[in-house]
Protein backbone atom coordinates (compact mmCIF):
# COMPACT_ATOMS: atom_id res chain seq x y z
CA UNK A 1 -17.85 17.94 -5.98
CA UNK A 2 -15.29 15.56 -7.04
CA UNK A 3 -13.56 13.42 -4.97
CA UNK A 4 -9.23 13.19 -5.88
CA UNK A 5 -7.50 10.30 -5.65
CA UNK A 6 -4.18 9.29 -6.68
CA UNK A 7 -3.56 5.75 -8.04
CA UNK A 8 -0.61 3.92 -6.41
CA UNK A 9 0.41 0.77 -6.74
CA UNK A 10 2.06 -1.36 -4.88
CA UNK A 11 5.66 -1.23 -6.90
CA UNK A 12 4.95 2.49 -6.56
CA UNK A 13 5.01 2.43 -2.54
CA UNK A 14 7.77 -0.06 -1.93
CA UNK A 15 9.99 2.21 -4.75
CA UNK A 16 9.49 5.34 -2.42
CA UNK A 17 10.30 3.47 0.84
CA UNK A 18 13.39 2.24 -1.04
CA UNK A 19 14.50 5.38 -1.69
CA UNK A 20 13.41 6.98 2.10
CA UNK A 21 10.56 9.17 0.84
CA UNK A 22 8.20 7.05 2.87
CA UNK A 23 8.34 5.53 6.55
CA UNK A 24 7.99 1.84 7.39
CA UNK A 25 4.19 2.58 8.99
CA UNK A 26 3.65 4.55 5.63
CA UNK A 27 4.59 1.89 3.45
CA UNK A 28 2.95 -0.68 5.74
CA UNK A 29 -0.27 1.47 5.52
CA UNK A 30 -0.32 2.03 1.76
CA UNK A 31 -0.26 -2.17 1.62
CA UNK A 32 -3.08 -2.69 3.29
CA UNK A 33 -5.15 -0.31 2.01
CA UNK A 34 -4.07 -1.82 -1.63
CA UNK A 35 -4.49 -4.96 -0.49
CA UNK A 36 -7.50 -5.02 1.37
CA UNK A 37 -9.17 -2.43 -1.00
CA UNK A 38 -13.43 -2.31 -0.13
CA UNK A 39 -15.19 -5.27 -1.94
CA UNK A 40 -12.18 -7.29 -2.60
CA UNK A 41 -10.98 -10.82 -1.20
CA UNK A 42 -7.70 -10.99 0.28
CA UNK A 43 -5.09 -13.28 2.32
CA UNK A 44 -3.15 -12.03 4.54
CA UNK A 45 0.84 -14.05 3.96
CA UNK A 46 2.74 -13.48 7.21
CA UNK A 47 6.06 -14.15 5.29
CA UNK A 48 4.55 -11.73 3.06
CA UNK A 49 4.21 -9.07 5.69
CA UNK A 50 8.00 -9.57 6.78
């Protein structure tokens, strides 16, 4: 079996929480799992995050 995925990036989730097709804990979700994606280095910018 194939696993489905849908590639989103990170333009793509802040568009639909602009226009209210996605929730603040959505959104916030959606950039961490882009930015933390398995393998990869990443640093967390607290202004960033706000």
């Amino acid at each position: 079996m194939t696993e489905q995925h849908y590639r989103m990036t990170l333009s793509d989730a802040i568009a639909l929480y602009e226009s209210n097709d996605l929730t603040a804990k959505g959104a916030l979700k959606i950039w961490v799992r882009i930015k933390f994606k398995e393998n990869w280095s990443a640093f967390i910018d607290t202004k960033e995050v706000c």
